[in-house]
C-alpha atoms as a PDB file:
ATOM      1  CA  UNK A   1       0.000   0.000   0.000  1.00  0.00           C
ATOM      2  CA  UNK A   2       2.930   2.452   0.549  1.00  0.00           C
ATOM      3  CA  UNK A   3       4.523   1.675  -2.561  1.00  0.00           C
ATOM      4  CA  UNK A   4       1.166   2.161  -4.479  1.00  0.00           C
ATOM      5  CA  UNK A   5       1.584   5.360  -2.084  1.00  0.00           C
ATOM      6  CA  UNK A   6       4.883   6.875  -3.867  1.00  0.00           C
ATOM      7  CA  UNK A   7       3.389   6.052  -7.124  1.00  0.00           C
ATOM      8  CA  UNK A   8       0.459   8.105  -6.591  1.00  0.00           C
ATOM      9  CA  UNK A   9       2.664  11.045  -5.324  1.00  0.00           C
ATOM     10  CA  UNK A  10       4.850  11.023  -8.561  1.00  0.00           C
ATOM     11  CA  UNK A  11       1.640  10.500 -10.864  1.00  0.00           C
ATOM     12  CA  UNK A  12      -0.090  13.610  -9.128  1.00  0.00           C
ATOM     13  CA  UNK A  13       3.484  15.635  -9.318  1.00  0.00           C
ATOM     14  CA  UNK A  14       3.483  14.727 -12.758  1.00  0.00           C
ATOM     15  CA  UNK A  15       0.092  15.637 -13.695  1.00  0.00           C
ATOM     16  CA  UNK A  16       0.880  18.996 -11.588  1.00  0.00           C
ATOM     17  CA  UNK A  17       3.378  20.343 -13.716  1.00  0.00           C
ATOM     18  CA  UNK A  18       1.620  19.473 -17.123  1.00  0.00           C
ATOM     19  CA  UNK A  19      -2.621  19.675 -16.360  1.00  0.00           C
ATOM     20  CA  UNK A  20      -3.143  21.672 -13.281  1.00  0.00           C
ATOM     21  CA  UNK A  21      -4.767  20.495 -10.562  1.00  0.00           C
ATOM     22  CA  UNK A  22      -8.505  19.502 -10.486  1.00  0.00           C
ATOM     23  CA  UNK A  23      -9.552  21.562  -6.852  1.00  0.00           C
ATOM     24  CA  UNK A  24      -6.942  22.966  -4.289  1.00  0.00           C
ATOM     25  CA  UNK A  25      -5.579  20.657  -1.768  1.00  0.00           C
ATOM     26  CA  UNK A  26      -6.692  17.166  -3.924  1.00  0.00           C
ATOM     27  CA  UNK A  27      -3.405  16.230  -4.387  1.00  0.00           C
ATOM     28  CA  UNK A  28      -1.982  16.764  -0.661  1.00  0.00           C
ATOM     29  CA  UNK A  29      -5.228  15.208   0.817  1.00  0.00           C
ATOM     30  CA  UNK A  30      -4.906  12.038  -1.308  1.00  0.00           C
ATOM     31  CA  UNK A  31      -0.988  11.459  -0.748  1.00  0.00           C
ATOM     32  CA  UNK A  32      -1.334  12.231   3.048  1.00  0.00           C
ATOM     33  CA  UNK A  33      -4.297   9.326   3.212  1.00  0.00           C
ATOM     34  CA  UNK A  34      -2.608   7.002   1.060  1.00  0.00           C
ATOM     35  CA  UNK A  35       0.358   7.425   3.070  1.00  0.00           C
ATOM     36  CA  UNK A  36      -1.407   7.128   6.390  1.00  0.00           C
ATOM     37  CA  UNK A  37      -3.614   4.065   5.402  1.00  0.00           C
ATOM     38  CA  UNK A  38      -0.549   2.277   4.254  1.00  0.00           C
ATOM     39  CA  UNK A  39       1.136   3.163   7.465  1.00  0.00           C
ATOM     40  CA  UNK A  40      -1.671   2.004   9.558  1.00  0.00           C
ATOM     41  CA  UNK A  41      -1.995  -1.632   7.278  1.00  0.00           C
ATOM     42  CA  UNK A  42       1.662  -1.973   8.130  1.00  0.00           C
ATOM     43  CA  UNK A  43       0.755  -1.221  11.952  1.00  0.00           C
ATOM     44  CA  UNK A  44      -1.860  -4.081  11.571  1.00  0.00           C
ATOM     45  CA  UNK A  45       0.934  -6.676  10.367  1.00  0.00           C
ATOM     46  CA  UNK A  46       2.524  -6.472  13.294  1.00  0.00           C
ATOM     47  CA  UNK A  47       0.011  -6.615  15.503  1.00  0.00           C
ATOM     48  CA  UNK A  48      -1.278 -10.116  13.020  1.00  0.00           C
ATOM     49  CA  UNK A  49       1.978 -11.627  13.562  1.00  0.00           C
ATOM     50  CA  UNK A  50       2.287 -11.218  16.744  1.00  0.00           C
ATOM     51  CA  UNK A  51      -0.968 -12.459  17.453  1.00  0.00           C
ATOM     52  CA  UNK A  52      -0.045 -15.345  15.296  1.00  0.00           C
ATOM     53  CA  UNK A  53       2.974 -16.000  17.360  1.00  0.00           C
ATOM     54  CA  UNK A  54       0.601 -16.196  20.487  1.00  0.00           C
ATOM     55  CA  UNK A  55      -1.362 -18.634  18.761  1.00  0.00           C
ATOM     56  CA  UNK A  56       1.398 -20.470  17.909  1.00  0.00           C
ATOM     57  CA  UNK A  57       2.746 -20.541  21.698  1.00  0.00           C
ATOM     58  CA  UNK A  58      -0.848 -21.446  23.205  1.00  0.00           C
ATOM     59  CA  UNK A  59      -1.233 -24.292  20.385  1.00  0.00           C
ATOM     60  CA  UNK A  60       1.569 -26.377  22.093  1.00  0.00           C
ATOM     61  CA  UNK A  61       0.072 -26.127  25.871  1.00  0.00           C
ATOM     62  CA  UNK A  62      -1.436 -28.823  26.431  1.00  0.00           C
ATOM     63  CA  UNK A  63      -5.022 -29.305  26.485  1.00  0.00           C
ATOM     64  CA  UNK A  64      -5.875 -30.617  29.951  1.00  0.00           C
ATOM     65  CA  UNK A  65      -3.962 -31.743  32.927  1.00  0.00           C
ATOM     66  CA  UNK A  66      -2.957 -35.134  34.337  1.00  0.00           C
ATOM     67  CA  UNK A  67      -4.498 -35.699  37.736  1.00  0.00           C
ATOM     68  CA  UNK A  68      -1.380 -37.552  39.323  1.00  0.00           C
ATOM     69  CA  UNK A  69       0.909 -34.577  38.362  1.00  0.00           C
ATOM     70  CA  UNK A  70      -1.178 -31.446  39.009  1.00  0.00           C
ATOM     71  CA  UNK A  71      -3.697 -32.213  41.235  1.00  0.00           C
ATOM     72  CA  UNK A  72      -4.026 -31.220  44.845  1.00  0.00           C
ATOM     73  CA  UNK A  73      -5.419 -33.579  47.373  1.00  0.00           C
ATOM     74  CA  UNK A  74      -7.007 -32.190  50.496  1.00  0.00           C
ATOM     75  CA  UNK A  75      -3.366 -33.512  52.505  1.00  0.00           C
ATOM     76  CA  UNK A  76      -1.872 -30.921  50.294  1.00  0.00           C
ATOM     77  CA  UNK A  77      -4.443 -27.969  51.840  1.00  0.00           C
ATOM     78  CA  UNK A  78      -3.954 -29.156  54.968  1.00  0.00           C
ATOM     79  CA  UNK A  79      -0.485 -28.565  54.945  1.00  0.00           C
ATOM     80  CA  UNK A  80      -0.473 -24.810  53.748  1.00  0.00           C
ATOM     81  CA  UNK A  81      -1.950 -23.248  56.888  1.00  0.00           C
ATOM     82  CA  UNK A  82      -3.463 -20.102  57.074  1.00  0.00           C
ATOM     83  CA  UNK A  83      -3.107 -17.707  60.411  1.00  0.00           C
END
C-alpha cells in the first residue's frame, strides 16, 4: 500500500506540472491518506503476527492436565496453613 503510495505522489506531481490540478488541496489530501492508510496496514501486520505467534505458543500447551501430576489432594491444603 505504501509503494502504491509513492506512485500516486509522482503521478499527481506529474500531472501537476503538465494539467493543473482539479480543486486545491486534492493532491496533498490524497498522498497524506494514502500514506497514512498504508502506514496504519503496516501497523496491523505487526500486531497479526504477533498475534499469530501467540497462537502459535498457546497451540503447544497442552489441552488438559494429568491428575497424578497437578492435582491437589485435600493432605496438600492441609499442609499450607493459614493464620
Amino acid at each position: 500500500m505504501s509503494a502504491f503510495a509513492a506512485i500516486a505522489v509522482f503521478v499527481l506531481a506529474f500531472r501537476f506540472v503538465f494539467y493543473g490540478v482539479p480543486f486545491p488541496g486534492f493532491g496533498s489530501l490524497l498522498c497524506v491518506m494514502l500514506i497514512g492508510f498504508g502506514i496504519i496496514r503496516c501497523f496491523l501486520g505487526v500486531v497479526g503476527e504477533y498475534l499469530a505467534l501467540i497462537y502459535e505458543e498457546v497451540k503447544e500447551r497442552p489441552t488438559s492436565s494429568s491428575p497424578g501430576k497437578w492435582a491437589c489432594d485435600v493432605v496438600c491444603v492441609e499442609d499450607h496453613k493459614v493464620f
